[in-house]
PDB file of N, CA and C in Angstrom:
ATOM      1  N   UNK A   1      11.122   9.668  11.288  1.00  0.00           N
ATOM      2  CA  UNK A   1      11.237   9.186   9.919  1.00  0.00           C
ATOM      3  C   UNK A   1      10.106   8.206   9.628  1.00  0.00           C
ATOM      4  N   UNK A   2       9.480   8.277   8.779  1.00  0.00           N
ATOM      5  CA  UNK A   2       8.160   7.894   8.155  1.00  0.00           C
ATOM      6  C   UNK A   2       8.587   6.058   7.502  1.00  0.00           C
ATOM      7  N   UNK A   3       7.954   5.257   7.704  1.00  0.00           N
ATOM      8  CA  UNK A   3       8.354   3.687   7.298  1.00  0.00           C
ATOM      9  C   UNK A   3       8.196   3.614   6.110  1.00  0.00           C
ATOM     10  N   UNK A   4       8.868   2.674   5.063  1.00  0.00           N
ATOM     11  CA  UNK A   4       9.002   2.605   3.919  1.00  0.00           C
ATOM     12  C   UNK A   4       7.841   0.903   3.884  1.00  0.00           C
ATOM     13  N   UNK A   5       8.169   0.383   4.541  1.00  0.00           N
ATOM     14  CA  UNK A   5       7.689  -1.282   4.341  1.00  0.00           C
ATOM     15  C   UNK A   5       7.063  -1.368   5.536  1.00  0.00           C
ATOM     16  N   UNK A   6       5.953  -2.558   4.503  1.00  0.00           N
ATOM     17  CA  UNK A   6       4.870  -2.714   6.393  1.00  0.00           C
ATOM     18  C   UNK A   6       5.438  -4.637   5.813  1.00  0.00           C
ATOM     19  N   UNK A   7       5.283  -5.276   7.036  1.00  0.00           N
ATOM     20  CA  UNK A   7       5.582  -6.613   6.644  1.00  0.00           C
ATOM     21  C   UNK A   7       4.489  -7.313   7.442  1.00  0.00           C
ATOM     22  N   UNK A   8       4.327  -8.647   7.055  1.00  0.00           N
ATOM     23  CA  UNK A   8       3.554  -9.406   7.800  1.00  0.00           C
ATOM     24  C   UNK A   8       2.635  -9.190   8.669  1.00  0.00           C
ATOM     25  N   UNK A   9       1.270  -8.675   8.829  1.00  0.00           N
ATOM     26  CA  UNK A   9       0.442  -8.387   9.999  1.00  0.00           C
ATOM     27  C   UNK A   9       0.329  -6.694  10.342  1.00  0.00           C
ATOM     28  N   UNK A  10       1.502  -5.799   9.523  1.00  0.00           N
ATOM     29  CA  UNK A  10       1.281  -4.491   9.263  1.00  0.00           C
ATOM     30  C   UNK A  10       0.683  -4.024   8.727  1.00  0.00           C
ATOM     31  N   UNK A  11       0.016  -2.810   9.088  1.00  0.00           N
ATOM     32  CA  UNK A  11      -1.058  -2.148   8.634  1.00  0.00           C
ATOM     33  C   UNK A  11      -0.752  -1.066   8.627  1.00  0.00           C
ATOM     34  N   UNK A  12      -2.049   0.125   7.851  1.00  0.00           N
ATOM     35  CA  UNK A  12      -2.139   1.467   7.351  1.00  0.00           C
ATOM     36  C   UNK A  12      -3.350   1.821   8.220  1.00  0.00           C
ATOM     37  N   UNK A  13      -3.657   2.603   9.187  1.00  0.00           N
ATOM     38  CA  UNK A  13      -4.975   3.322   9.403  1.00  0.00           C
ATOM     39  C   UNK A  13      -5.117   4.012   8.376  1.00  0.00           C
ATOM     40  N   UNK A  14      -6.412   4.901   8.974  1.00  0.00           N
ATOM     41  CA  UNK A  14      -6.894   6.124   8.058  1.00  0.00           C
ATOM     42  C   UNK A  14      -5.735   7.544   8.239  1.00  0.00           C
ATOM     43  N   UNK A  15      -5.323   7.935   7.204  1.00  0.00           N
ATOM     44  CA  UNK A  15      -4.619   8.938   7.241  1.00  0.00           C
ATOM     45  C   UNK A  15      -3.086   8.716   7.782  1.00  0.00           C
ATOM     46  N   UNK A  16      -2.714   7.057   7.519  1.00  0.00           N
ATOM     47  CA  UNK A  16      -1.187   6.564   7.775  1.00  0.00           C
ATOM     48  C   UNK A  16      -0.479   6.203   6.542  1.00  0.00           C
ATOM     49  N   UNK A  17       0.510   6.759   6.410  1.00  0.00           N
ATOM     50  CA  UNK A  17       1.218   6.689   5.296  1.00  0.00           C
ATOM     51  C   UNK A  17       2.629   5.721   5.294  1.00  0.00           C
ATOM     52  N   UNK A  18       3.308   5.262   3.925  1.00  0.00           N
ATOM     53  CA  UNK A  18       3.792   4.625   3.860  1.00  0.00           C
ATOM     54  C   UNK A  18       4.695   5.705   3.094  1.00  0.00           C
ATOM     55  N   UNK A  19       6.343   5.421   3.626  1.00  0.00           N
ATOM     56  CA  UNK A  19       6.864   7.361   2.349  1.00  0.00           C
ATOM     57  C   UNK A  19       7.927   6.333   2.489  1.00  0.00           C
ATOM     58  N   UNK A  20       8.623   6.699   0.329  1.00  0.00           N
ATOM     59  CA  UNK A  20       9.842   5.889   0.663  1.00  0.00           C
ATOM     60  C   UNK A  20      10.861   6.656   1.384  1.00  0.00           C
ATOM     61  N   UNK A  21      12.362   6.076   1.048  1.00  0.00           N
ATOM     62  CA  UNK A  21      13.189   6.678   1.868  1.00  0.00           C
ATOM     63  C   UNK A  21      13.695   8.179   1.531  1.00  0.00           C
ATOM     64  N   UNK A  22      13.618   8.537   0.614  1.00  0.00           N
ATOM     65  CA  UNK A  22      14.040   9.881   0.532  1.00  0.00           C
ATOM     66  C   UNK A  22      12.958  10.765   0.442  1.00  0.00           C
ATOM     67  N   UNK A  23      11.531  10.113   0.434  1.00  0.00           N
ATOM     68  CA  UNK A  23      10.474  11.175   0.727  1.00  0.00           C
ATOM     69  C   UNK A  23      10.033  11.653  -0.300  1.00  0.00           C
ATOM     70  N   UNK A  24      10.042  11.158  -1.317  1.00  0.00           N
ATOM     71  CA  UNK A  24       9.776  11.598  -2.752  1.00  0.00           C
ATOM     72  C   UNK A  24       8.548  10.868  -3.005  1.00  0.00           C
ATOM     73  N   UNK A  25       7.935  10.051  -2.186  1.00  0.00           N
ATOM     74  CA  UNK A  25       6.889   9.229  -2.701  1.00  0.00           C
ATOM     75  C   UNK A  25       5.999   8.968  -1.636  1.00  0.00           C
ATOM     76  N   UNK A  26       4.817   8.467  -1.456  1.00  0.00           N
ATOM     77  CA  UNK A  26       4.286   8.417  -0.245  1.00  0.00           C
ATOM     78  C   UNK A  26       2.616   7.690  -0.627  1.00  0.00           C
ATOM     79  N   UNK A  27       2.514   6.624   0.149  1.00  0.00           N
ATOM     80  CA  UNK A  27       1.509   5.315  -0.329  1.00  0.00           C
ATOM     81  C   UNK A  27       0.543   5.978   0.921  1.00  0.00           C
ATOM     82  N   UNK A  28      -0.637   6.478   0.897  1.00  0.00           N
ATOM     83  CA  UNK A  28      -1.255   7.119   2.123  1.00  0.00           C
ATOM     84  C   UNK A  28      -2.979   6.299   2.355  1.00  0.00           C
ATOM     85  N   UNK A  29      -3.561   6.039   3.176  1.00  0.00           N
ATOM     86  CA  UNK A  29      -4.889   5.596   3.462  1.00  0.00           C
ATOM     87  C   UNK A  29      -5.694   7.170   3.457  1.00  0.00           C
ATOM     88  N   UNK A  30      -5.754   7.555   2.658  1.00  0.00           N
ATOM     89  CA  UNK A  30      -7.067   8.538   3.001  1.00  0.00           C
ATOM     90  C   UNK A  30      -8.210   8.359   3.449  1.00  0.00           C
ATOM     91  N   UNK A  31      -8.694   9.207   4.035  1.00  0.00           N
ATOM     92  CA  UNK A  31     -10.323   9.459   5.083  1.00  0.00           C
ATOM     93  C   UNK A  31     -11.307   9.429   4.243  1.00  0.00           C
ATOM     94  N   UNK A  32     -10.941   9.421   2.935  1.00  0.00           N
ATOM     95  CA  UNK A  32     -12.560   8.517   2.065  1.00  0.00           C
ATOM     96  C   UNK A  32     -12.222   7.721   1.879  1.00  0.00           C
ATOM     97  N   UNK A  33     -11.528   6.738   2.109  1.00  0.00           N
ATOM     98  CA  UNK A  33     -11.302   5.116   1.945  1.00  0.00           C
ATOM     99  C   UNK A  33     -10.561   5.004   0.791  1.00  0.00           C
ATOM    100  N   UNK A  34      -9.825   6.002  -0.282  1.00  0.00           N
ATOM    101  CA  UNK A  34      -9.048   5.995  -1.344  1.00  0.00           C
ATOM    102  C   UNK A  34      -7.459   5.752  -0.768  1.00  0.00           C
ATOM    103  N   UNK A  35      -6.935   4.315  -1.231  1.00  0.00           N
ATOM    104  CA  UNK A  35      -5.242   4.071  -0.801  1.00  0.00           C
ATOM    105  C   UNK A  35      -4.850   4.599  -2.611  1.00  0.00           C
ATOM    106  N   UNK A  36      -3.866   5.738  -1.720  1.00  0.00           N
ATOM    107  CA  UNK A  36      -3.626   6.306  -3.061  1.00  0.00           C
ATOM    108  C   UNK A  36      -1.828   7.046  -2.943  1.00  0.00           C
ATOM    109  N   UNK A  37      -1.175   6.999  -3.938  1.00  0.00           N
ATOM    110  CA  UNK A  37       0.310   6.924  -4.154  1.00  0.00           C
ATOM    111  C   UNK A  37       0.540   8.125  -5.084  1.00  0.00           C
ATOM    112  N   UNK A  38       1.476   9.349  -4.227  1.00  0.00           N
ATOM    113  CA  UNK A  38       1.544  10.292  -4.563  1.00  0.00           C
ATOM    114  C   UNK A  38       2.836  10.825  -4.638  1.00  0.00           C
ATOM    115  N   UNK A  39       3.736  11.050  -5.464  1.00  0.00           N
ATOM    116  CA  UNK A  39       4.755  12.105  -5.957  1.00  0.00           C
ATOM    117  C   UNK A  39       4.621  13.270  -4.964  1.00  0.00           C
ATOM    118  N   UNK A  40       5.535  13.226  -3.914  1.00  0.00           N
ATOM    119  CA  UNK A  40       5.679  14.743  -3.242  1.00  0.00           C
ATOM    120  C   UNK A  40       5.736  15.924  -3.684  1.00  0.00           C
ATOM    121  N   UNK A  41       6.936  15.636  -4.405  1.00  0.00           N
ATOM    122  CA  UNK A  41       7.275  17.201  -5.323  1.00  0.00           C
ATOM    123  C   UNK A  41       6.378  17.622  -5.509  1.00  0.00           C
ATOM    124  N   UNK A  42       5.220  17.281  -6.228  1.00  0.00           N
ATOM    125  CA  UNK A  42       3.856  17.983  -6.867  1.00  0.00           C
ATOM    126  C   UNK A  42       2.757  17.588  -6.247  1.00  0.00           C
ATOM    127  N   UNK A  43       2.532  16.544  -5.421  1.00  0.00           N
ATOM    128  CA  UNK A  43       1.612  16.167  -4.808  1.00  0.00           C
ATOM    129  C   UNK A  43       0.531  15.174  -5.900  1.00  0.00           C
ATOM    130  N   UNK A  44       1.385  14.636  -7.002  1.00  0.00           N
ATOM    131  CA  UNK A  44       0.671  14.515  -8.249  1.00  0.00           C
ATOM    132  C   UNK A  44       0.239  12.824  -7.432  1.00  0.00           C
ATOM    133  N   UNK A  45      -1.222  12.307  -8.067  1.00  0.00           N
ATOM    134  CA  UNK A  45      -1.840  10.702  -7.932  1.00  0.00           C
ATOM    135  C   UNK A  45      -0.910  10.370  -9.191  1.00  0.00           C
ATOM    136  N   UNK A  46      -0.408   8.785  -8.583  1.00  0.00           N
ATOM    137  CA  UNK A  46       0.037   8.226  -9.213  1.00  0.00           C
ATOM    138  C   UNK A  46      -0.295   6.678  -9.659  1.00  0.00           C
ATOM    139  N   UNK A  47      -0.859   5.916  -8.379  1.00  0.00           N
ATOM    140  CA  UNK A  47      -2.042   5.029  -8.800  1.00  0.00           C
ATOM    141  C   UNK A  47      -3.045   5.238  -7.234  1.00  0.00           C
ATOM    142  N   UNK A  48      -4.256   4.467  -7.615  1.00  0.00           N
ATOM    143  CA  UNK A  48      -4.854   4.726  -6.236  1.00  0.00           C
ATOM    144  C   UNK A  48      -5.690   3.390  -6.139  1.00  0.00           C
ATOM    145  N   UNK A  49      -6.557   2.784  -5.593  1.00  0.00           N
ATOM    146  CA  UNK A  49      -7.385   2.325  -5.505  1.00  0.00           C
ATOM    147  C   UNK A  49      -8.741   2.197  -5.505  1.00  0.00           C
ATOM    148  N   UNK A  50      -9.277   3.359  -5.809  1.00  0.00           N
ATOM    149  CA  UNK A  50     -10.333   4.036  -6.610  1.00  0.00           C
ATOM    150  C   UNK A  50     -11.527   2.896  -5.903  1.00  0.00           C
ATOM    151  N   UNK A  51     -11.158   3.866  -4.204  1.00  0.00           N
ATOM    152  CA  UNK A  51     -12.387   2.786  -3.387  1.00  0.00           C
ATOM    153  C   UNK A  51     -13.235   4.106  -2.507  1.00  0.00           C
ATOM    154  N   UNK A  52     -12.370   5.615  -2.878  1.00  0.00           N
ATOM    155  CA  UNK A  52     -13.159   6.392  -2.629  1.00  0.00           C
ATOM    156  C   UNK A  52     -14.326   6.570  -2.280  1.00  0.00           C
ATOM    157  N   UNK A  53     -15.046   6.729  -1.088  1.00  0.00           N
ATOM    158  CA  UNK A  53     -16.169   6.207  -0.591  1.00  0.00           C
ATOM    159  C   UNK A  53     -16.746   5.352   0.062  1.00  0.00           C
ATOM    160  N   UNK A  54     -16.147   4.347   0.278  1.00  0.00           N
ATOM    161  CA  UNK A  54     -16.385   3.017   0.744  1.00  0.00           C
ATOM    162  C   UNK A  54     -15.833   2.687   1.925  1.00  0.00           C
ATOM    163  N   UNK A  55     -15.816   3.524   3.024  1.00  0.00           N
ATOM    164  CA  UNK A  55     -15.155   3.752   4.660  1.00  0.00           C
ATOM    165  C   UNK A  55     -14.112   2.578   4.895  1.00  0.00           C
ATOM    166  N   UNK A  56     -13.085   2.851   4.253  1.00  0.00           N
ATOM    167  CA  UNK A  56     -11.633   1.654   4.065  1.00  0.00           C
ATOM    168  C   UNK A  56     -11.346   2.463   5.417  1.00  0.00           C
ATOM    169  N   UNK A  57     -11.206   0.965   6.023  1.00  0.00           N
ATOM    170  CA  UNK A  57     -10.615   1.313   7.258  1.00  0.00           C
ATOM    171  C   UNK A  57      -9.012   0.936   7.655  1.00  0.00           C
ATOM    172  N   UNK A  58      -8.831  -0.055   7.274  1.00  0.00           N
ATOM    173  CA  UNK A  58      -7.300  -0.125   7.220  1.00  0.00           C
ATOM    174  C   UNK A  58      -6.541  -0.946   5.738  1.00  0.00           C
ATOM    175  N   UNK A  59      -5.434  -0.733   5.507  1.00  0.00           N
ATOM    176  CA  UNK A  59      -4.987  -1.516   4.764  1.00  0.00           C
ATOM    177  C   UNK A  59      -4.062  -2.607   5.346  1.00  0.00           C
ATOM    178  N   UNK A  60      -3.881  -3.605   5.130  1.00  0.00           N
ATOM    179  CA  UNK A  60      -2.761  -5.058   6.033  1.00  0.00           C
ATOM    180  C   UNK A  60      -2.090  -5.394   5.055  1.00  0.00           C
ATOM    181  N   UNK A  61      -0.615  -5.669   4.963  1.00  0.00           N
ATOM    182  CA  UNK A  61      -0.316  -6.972   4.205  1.00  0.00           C
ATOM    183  C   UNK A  61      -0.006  -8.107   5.123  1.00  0.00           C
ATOM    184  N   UNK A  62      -1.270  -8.812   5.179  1.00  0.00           N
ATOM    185  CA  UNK A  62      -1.744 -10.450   5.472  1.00  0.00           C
ATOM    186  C   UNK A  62      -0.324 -11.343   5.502  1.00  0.00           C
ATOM    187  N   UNK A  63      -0.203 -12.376   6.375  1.00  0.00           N
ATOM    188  CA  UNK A  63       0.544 -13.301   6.402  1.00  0.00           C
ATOM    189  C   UNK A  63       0.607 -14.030   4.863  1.00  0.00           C
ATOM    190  N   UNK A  64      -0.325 -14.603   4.501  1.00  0.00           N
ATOM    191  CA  UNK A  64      -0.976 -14.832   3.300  1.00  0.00           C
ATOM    192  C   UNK A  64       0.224 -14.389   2.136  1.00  0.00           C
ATOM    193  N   UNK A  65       0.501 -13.518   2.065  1.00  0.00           N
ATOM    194  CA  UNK A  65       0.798 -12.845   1.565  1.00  0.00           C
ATOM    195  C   UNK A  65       0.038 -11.545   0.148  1.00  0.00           C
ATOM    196  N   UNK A  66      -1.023 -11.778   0.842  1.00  0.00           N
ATOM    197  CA  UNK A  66      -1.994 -10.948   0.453  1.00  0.00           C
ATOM    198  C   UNK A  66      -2.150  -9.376   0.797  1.00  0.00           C
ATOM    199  N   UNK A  67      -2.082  -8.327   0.375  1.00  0.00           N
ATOM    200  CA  UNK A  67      -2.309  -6.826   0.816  1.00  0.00           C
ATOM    201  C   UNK A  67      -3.457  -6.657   0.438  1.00  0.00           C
ATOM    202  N   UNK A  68      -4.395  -6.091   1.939  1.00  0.00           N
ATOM    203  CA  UNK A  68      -5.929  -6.001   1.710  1.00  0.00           C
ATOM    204  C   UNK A  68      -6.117  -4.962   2.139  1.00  0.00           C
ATOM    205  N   UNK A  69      -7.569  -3.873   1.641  1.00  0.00           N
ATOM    206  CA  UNK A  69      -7.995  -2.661   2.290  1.00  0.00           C
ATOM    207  C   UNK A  69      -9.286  -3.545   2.323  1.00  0.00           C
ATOM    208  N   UNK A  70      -9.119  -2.826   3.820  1.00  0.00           N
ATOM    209  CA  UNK A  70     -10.950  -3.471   4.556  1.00  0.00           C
ATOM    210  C   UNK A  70     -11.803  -2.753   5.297  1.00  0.00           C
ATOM    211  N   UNK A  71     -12.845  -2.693   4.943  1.00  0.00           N
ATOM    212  CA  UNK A  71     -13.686  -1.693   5.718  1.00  0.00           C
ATOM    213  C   UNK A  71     -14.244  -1.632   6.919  1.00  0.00           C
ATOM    214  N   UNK A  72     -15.395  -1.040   7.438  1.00  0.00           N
ATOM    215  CA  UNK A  72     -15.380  -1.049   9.021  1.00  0.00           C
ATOM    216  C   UNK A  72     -15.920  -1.768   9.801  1.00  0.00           C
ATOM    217  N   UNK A  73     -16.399  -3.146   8.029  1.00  0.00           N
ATOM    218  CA  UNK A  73     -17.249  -4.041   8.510  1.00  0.00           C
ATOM    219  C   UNK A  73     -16.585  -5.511   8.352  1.00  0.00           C
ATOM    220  N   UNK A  74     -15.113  -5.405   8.065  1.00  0.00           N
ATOM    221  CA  UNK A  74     -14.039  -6.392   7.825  1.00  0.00           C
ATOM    222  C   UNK A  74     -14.446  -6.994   6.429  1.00  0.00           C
ATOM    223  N   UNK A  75     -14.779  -5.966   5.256  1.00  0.00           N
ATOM    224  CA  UNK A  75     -15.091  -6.349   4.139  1.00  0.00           C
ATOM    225  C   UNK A  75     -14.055  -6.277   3.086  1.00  0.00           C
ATOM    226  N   UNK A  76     -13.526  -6.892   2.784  1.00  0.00           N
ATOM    227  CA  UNK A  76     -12.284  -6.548   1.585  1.00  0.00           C
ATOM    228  C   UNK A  76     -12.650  -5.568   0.880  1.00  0.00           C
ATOM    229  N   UNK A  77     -12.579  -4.421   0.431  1.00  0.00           N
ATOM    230  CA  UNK A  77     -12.760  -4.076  -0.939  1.00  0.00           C
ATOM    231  C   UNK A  77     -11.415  -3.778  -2.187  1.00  0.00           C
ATOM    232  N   UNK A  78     -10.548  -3.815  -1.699  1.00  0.00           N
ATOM    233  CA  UNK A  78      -9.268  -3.917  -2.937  1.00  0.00           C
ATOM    234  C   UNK A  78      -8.396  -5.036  -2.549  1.00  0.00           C
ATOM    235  N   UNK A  79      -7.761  -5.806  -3.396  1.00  0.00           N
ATOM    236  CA  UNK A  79      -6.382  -6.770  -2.534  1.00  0.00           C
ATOM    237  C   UNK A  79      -5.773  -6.910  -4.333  1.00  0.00           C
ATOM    238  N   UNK A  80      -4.745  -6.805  -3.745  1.00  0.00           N
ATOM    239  CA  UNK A  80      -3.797  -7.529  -4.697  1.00  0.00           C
ATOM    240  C   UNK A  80      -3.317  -8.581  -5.326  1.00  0.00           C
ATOM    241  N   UNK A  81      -4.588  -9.891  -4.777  1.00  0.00           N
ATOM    242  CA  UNK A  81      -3.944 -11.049  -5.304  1.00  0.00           C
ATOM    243  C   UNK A  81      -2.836 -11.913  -4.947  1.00  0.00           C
ATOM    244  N   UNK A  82      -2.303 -11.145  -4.081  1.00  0.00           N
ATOM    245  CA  UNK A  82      -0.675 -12.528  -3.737  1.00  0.00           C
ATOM    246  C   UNK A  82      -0.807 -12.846  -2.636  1.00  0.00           C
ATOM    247  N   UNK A  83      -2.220 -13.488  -2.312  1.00  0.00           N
ATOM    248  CA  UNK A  83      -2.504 -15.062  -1.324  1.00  0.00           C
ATOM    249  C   UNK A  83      -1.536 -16.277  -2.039  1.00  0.00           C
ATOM    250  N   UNK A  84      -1.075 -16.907  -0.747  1.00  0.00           N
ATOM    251  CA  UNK A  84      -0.039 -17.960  -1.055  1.00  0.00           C
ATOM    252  C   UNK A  84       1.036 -17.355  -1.263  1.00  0.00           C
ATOM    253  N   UNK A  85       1.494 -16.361  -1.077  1.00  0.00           N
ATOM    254  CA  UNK A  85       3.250 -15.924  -0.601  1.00  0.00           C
ATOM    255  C   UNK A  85       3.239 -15.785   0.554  1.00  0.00           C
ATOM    256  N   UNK A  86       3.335 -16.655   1.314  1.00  0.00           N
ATOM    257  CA  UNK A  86       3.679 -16.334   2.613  1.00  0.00           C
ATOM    258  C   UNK A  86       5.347 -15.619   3.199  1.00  0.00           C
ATOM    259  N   UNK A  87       5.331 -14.966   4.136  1.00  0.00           N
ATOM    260  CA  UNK A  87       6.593 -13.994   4.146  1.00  0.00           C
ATOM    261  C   UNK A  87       6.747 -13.030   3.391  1.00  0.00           C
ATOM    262  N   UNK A  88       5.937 -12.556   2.520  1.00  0.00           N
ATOM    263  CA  UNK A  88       5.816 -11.120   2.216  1.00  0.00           C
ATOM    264  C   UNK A  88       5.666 -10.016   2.316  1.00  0.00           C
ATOM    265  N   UNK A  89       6.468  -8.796   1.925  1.00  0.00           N
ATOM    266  CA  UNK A  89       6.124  -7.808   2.464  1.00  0.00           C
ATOM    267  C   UNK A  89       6.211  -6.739   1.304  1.00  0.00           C
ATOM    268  N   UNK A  90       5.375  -5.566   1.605  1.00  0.00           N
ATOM    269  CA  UNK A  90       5.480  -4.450   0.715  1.00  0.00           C
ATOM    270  C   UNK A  90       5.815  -3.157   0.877  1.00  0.00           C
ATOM    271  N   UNK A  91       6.545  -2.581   0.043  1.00  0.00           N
ATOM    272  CA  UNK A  91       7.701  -1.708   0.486  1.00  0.00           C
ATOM    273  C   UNK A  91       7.444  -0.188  -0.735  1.00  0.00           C
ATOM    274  N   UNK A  92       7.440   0.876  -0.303  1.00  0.00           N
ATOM    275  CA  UNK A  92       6.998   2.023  -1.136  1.00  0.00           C
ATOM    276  C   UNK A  92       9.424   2.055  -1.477  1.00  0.00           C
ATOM    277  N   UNK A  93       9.240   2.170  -2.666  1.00  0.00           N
ATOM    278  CA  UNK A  93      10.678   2.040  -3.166  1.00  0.00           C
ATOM    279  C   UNK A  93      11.038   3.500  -3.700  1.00  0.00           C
ATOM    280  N   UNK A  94      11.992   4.096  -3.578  1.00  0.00           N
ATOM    281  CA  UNK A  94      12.605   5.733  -3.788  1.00  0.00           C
ATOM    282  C   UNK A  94      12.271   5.620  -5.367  1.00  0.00           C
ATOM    283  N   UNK A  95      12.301   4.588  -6.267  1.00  0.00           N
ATOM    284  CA  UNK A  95      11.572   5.081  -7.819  1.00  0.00           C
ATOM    285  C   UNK A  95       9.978   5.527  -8.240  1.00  0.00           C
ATOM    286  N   UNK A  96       9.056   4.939  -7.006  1.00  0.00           N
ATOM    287  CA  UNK A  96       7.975   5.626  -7.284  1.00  0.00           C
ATOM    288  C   UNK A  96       7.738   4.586  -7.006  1.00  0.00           C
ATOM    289  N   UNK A  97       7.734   3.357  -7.495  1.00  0.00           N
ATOM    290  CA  UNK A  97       7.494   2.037  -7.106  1.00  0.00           C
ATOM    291  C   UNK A  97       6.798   1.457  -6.277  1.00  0.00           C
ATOM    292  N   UNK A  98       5.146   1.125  -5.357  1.00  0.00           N
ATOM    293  CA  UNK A  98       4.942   0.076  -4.634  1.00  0.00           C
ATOM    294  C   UNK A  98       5.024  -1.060  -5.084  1.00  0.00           C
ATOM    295  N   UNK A  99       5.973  -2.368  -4.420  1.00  0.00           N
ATOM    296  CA  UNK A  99       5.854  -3.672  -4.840  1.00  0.00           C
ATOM    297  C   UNK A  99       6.192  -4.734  -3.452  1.00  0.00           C
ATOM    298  N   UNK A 100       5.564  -5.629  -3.811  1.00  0.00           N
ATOM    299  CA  UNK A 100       5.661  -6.752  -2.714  1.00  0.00           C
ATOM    300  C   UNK A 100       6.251  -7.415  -3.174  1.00  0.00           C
ATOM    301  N   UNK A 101       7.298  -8.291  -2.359  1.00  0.00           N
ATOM    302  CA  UNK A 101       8.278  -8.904  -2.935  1.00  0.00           C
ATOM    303  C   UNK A 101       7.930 -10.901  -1.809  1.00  0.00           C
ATOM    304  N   UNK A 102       8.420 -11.425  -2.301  1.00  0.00           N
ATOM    305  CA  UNK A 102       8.656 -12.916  -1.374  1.00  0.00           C
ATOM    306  C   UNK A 102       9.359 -13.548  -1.446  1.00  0.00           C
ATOM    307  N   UNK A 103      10.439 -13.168  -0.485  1.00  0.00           N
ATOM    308  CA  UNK A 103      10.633 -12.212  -0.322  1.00  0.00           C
ATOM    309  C   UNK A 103      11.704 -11.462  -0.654  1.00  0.00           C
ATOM    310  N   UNK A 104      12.601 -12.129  -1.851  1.00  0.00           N
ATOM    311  CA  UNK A 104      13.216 -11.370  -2.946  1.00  0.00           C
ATOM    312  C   UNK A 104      12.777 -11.265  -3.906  1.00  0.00           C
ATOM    313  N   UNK A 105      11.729 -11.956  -4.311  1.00  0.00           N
ATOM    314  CA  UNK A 105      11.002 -11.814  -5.756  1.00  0.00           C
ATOM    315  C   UNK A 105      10.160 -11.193  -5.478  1.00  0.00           C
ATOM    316  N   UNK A 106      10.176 -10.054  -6.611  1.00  0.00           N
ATOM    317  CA  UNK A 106       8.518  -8.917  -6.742  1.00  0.00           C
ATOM    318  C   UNK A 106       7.507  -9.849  -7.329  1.00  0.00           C
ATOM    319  N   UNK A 107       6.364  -9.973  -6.770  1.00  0.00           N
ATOM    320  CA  UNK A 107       5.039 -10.587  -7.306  1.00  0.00           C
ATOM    321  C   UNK A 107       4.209  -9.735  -7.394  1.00  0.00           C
ATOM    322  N   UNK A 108       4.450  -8.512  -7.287  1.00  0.00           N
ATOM    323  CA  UNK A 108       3.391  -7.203  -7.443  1.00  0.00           C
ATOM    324  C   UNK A 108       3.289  -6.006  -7.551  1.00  0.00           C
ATOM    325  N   UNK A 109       3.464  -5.008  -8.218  1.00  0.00           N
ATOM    326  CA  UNK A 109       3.915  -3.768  -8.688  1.00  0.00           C
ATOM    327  C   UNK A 109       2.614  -2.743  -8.746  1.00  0.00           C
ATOM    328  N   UNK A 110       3.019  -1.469  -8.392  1.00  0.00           N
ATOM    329  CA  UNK A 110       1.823  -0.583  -8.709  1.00  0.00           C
ATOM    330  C   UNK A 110       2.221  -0.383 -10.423  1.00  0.00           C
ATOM    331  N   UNK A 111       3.815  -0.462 -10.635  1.00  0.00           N
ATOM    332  CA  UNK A 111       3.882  -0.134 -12.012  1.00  0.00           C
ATOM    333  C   UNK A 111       4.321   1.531 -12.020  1.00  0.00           C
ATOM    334  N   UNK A 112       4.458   1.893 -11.301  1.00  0.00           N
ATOM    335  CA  UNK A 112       4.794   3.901 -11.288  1.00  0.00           C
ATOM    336  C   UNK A 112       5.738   3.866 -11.158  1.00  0.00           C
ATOM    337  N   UNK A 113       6.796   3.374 -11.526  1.00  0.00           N
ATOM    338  CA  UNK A 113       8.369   3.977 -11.399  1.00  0.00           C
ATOM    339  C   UNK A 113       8.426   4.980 -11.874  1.00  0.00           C
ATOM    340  N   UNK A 114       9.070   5.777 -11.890  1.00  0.00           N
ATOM    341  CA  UNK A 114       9.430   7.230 -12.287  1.00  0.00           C
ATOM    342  C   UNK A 114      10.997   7.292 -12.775  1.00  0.00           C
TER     343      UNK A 114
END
């Protein structure tokens, strides 16, 4: 069974996915460096990070409470902004939903509920 939430110091390689629980959704690191969130049923993009190209090597959500994709040269190229939540974690949710929460409050949404 595929993990729904990475927490604290968890990470995404290339080609590691994040699927919620019933499998209807799935937050994936692709091999061109695009972190991108896809509807199973159809395989449809639903948001991505539009870093395509740029050899993203892993994604973390940081102690910080920051979620970063970084490349192979430990270069940020996408983050989300929620440095200073510490104890956070982010969780692909059965509505379509990625959001980080701290750690009952959402401070960050892809916004794709379905």
């Amino acid at each position: 069974m595929a993990n729904s939430t990475l927490l604290p110091n968890q990470f995404l390689g290339v080609n590691q996915f994040l699927q919620s629980a019933s499998g209807a959704f799935q937050l994936i690191l692709q091999s061109d460096g695009n972190l991108v969130l896809y509807r199973m049923t159809n395989h449809h993009p639903l948001w991505a990070s539009n870093t395509n190209g740029k050899d993203a090597m892993r994604a973390i959500m940081q102690t910080d409470g920051n979620f970063v994709l970084y490349d192979f040269h430990g270069k940020a190229l996408w983050a989300t902004g929620t440095n200073g939540k510490p104890g956070s974690f982010i969780t692909m949710q059965d509505d379509g939903n990625l959001v980080i929460y701290e750690p009952k409050i959402p401070v960050w949404a892809s916004n794709t509920a379905q």
